[in-house]
N, C-alpha and C. Protein backbone atom coordinates (compact mmCIF):
# COMPACT_ATOMS: atom_id res chain seq x y z
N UNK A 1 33.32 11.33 35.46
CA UNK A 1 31.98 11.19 34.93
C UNK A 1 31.94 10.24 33.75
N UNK A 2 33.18 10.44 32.94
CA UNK A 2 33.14 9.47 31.70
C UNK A 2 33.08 8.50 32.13
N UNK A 3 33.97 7.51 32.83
CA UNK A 3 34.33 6.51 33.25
C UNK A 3 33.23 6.02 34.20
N UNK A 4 32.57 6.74 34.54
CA UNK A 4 31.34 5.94 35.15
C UNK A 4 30.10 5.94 34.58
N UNK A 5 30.09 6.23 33.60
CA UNK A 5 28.79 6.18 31.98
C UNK A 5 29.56 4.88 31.35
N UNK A 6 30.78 4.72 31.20
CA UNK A 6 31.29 3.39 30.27
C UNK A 6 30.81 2.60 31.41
N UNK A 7 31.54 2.46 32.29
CA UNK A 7 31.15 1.52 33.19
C UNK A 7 29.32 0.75 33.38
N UNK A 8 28.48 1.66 33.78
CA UNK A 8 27.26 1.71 33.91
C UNK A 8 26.92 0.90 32.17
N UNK A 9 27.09 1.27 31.22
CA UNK A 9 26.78 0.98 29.76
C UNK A 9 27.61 -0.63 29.59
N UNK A 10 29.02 -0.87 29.85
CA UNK A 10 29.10 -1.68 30.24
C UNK A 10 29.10 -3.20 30.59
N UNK A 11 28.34 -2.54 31.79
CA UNK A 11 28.19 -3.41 33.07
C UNK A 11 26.04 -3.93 32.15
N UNK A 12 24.97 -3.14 31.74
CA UNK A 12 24.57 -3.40 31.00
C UNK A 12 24.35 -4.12 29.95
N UNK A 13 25.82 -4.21 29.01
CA UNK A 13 26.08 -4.98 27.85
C UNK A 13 26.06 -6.02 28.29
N UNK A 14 26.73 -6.93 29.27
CA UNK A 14 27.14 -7.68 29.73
C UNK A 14 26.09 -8.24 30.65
N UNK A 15 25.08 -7.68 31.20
CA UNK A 15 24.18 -8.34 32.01
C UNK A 15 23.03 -8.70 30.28
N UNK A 16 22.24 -8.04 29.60
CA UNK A 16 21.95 -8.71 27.79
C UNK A 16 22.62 -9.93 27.98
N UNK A 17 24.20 -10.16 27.95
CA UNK A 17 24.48 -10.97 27.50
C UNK A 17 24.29 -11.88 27.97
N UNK A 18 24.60 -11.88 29.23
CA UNK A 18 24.58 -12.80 30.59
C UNK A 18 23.11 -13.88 30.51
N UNK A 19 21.99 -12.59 30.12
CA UNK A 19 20.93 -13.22 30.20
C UNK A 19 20.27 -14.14 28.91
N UNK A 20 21.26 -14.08 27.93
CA UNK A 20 20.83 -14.64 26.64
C UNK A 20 20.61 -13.41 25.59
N UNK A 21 20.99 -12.43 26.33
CA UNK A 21 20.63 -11.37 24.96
C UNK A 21 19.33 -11.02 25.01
N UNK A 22 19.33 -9.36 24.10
CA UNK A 22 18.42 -8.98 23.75
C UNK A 22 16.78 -9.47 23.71
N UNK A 23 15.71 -8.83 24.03
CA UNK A 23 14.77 -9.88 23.72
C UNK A 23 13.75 -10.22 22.29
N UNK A 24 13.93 -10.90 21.54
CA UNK A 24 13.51 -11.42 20.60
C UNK A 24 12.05 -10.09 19.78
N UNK A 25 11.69 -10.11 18.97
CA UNK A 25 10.84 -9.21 18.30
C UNK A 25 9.12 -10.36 19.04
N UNK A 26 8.38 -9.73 19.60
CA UNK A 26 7.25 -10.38 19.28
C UNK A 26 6.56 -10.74 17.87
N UNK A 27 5.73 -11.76 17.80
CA UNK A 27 5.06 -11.96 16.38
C UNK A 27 3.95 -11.36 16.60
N UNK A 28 4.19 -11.21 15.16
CA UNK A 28 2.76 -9.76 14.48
C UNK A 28 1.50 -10.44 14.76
N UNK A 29 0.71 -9.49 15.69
CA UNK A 29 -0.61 -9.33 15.98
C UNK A 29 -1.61 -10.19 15.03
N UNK A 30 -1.27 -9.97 14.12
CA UNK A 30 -2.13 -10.85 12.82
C UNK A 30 -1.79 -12.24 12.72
N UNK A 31 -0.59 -12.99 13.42
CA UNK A 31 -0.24 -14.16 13.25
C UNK A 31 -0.81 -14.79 14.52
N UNK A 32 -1.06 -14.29 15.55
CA UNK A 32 -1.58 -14.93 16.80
C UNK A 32 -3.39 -15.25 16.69
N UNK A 33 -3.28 -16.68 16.80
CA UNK A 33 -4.54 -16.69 17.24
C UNK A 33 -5.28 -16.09 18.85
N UNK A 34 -5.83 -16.76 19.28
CA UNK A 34 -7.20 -16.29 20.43
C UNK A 34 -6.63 -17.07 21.44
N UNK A 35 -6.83 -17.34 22.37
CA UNK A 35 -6.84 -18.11 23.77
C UNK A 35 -7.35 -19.57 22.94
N UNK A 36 -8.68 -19.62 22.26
CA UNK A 36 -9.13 -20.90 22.01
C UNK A 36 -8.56 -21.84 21.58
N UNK A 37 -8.26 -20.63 20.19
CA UNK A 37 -7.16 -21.64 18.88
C UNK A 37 -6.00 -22.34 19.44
N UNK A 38 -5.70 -21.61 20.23
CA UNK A 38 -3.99 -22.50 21.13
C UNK A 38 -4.82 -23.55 21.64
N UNK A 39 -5.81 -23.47 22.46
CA UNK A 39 -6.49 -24.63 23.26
C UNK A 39 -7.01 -26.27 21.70
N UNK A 40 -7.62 -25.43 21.09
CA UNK A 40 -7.88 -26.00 20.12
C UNK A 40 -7.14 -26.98 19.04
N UNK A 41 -5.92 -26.02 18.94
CA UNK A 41 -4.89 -26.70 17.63
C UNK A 41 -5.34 -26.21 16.55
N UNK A 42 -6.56 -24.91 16.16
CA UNK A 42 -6.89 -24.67 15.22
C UNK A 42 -5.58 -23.50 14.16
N UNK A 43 -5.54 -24.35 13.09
CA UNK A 43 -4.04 -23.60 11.81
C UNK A 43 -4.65 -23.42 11.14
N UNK A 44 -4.15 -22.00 10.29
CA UNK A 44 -4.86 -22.06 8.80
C UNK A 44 -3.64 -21.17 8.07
N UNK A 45 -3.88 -21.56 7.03
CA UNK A 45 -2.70 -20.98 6.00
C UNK A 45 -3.61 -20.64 4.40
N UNK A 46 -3.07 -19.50 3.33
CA UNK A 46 -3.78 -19.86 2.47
C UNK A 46 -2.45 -19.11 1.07
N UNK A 47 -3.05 -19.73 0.24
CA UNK A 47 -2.06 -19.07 -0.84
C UNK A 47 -3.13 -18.69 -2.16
N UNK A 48 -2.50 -17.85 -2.96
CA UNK A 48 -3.43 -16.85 -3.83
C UNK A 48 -2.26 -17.28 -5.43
N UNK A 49 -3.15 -17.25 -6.41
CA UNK A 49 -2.28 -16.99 -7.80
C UNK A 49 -3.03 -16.02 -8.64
N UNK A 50 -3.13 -15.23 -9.60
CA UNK A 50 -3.25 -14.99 -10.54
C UNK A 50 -3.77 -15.37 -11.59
N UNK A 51 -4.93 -15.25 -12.09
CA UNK A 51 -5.37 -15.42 -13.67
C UNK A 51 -5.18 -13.98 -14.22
N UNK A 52 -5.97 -14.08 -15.62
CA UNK A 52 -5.80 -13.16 -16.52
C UNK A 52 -6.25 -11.94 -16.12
N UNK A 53 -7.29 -12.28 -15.21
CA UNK A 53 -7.87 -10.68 -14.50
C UNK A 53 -8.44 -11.11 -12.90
N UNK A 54 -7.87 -11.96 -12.53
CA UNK A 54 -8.73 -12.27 -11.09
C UNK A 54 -7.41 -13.03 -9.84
N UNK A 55 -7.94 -12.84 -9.03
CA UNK A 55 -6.70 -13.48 -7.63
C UNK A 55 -7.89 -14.40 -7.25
N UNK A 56 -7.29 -15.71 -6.94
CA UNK A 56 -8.33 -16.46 -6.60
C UNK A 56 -7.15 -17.30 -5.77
N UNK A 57 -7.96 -17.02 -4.18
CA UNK A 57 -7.21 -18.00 -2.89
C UNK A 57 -8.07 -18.89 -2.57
N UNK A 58 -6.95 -19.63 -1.91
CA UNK A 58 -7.54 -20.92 -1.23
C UNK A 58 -6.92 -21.05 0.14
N UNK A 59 -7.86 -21.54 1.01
CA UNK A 59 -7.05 -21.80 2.62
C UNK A 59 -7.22 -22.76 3.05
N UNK A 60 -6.24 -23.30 3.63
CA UNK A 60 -5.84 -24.65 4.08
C UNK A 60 -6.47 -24.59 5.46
N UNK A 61 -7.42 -25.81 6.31
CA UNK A 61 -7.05 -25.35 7.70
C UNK A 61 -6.66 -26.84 8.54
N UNK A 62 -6.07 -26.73 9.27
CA UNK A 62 -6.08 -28.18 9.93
C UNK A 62 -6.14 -27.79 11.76
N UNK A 63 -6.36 -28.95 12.54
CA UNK A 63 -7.04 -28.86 13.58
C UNK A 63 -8.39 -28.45 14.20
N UNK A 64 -8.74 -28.00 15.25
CA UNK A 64 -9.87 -27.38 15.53
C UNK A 64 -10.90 -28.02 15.53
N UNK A 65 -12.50 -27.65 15.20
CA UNK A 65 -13.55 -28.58 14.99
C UNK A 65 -14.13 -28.22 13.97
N UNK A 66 -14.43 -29.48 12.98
CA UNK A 66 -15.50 -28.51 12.01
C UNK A 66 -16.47 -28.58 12.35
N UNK A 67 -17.18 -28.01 11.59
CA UNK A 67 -17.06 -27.26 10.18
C UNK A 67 -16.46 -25.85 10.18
N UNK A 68 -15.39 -25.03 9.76
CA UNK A 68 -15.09 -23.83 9.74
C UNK A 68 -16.30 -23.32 8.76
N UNK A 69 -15.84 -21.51 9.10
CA UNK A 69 -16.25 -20.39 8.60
C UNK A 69 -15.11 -20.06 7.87
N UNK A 70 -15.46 -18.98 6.67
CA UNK A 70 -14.08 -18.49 6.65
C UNK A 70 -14.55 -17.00 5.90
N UNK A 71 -13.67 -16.16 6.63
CA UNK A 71 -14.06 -14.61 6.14
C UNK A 71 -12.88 -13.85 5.21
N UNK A 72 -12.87 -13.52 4.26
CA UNK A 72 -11.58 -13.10 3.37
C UNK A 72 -11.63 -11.38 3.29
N UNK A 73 -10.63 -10.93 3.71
CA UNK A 73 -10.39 -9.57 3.82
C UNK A 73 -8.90 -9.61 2.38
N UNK A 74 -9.92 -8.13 1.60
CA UNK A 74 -8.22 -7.95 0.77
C UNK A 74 -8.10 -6.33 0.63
N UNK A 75 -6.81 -6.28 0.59
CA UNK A 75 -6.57 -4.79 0.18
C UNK A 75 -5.81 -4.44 -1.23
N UNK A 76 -6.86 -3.17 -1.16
CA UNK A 76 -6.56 -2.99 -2.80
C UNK A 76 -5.42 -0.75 -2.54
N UNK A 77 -4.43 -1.26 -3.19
CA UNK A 77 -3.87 -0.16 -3.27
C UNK A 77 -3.91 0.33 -4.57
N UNK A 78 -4.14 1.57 -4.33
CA UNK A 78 -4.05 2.59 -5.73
C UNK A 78 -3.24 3.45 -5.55
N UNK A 79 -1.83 3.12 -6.48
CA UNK A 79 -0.84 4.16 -6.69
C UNK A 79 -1.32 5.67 -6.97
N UNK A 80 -2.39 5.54 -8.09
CA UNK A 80 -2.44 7.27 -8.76
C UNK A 80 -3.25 7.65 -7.61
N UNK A 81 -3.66 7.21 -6.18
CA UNK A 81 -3.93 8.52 -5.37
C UNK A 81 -3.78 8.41 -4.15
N UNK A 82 -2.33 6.92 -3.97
CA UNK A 82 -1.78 7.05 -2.77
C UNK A 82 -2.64 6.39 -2.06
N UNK A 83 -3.38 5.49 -2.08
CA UNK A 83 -4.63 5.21 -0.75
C UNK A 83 -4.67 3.67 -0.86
N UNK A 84 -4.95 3.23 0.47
CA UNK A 84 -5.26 1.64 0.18
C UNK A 84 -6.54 1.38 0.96
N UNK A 85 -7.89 0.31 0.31
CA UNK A 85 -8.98 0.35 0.55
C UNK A 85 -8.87 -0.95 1.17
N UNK A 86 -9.44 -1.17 1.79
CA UNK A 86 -9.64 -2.77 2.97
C UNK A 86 -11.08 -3.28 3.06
N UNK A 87 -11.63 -4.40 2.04
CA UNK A 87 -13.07 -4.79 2.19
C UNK A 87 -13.13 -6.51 2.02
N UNK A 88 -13.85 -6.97 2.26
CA UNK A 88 -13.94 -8.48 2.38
C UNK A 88 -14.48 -8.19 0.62
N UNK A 89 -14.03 -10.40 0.73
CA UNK A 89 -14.15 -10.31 -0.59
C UNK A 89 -14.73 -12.00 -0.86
N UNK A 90 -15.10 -12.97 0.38
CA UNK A 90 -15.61 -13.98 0.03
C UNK A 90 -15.60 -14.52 1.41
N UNK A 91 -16.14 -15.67 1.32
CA UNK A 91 -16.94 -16.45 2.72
C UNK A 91 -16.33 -17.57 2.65
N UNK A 92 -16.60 -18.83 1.51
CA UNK A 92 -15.62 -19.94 1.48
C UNK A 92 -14.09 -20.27 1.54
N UNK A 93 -13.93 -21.68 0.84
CA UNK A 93 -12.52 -21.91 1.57
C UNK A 93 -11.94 -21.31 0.36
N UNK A 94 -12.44 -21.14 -0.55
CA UNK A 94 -11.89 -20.11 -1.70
C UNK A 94 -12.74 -19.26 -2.45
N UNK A 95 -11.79 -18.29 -2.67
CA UNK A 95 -12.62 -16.96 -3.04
C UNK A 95 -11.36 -16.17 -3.94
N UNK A 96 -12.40 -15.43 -4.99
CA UNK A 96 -11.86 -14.81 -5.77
C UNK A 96 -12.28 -13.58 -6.07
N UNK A 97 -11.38 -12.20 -6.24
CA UNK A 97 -11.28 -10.83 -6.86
C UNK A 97 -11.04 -10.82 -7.95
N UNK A 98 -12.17 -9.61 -8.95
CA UNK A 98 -11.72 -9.68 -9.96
C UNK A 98 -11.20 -8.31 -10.33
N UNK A 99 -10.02 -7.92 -10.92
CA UNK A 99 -9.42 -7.09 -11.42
C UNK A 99 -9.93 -6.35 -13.27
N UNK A 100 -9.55 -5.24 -13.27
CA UNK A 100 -10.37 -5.00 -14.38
C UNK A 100 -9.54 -5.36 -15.52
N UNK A 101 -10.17 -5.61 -16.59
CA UNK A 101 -10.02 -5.64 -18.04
C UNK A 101 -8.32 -4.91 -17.78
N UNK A 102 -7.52 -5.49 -18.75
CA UNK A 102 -5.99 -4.52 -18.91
C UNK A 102 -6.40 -3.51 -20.29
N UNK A 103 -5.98 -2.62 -19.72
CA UNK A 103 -5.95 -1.38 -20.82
C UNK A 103 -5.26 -1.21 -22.12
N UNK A 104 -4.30 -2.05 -21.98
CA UNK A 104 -3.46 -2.13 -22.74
C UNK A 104 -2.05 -1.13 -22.51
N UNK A 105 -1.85 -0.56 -21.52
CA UNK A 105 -0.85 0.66 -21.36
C UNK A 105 0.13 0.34 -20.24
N UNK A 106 -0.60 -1.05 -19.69
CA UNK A 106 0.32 -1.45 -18.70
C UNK A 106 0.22 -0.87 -17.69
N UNK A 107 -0.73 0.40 -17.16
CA UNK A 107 -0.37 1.23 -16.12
C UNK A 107 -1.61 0.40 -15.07
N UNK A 108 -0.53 0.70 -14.08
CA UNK A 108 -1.03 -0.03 -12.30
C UNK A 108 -2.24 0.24 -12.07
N UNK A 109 -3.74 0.02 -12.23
CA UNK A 109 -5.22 0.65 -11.49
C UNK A 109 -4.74 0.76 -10.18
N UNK A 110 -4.37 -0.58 -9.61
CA UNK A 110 -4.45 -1.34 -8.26
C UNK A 110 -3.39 -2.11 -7.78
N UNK A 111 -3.28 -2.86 -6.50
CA UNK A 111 -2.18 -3.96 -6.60
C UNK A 111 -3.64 -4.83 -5.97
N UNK A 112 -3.04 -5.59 -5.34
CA UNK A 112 -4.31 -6.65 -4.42
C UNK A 112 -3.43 -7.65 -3.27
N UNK A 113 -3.81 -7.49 -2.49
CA UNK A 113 -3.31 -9.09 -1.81
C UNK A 113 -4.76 -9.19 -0.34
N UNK A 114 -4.43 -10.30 -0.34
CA UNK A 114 -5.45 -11.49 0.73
C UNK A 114 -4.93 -11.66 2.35
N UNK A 115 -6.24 -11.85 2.92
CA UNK A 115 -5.89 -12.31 4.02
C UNK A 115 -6.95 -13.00 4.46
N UNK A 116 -7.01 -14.57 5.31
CA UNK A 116 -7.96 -15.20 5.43
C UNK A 116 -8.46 -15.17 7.14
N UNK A 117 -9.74 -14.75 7.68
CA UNK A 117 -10.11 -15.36 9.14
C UNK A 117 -10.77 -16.53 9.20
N UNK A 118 -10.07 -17.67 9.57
CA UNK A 118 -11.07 -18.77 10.05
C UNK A 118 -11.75 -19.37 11.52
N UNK A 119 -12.70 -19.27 11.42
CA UNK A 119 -13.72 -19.98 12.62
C UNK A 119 -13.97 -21.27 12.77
N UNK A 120 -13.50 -22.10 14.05
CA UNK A 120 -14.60 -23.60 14.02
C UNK A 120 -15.91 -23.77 14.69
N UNK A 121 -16.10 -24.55 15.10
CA UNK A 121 -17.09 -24.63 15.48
C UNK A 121 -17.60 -24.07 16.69
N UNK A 122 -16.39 -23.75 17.62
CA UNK A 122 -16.17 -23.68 18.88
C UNK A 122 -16.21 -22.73 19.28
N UNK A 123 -16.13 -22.08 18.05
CA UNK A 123 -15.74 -20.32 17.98
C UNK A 123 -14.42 -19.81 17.79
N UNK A 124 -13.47 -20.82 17.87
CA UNK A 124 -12.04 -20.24 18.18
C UNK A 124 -11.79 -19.68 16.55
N UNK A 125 -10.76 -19.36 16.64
CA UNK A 125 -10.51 -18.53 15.10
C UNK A 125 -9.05 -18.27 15.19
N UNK A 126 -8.51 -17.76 13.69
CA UNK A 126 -6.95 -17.34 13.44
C UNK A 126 -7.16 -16.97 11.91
N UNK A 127 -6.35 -15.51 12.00
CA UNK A 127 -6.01 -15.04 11.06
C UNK A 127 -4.71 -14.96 10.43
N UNK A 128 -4.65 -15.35 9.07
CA UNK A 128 -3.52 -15.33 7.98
C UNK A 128 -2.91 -14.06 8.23
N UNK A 129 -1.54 -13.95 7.94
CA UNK A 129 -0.88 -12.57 7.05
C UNK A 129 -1.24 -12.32 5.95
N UNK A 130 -1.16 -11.38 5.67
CA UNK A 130 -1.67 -10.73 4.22
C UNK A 130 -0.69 -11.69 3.56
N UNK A 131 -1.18 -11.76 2.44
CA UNK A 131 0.06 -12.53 1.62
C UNK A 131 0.37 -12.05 0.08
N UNK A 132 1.18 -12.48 -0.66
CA UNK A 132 2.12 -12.10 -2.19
C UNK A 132 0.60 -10.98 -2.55
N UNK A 133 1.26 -9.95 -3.48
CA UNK A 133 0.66 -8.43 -3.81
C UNK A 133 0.91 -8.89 -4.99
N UNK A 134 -1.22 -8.47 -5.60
CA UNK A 134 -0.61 -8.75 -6.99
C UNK A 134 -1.05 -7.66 -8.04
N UNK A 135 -0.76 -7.53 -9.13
CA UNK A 135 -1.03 -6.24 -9.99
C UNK A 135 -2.14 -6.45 -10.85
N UNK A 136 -2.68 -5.16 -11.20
CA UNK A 136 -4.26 -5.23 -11.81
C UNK A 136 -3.97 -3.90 -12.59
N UNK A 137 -3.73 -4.38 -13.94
CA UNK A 137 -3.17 -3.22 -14.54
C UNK A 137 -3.88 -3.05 -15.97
């Protein structure tokens, strides 16, 4: 019985290998555009920094048709009760959250990070990964 479980396991290993191995992780749901966007060539990327009390992104887009749309989703986590809230937060190619006043105590309200949907003309669309988490303390 042993010897025909190694075997079977194996004979397995070796067909993985045979075939190139394991199969690769798919990419995250959030990185795929639509049927269109592939047809299209429509990309978008965006990056976020920090001021004194506000996250203010910007998104890049190239391909597609203009004029884009663009819809900004961010999530805000709150350590002291465990929960993270998910609400849009601007329409243009940049948009900004503002974080409250610092208390002076250093302690976390919130964290924050961004994510951008863009539309062309065509309708096609693609959404960003959330991107860098930032603190609002």
């Amino acid at each position: 019985m042993k010897t025909g479980t190694l075997v079977a396991m194996l004979g397995a290993g070796l067909f993985l290998l045979g075939c190139g191995g394991p199969m690769e992780d798919a990419p995250a749901e959030d990185t795929l555009g639509t049927g269109e966007e592939a047809l299209s060539g429509l990309t978008a990327s965006h990056s976020c920094y920090q001021t004194f009390n506000d996250m203010v992104c910007t998104a890049t887009v190239s391909g597609g048709v203009p004029p884009y749309s663009y819809a900004w989703t961010e999530q805000r986590y709150v350590p002291a009760i465990n929960r993270t809230y998910t609400s849009g937060f601007g329409s243009g190619s940049t948009a900004s959250s503002t974080c409250p006043e610092p208390d002076g105590t250093g302690t976390v309200v919130y964290t924050l990070r961004a994510r951008v949907r863009v539309t062309d003309a065509t309708g096609a669309s693609v959404t960003t990964a959330y991107g860098d988490t930032f603190i609002c303390s």
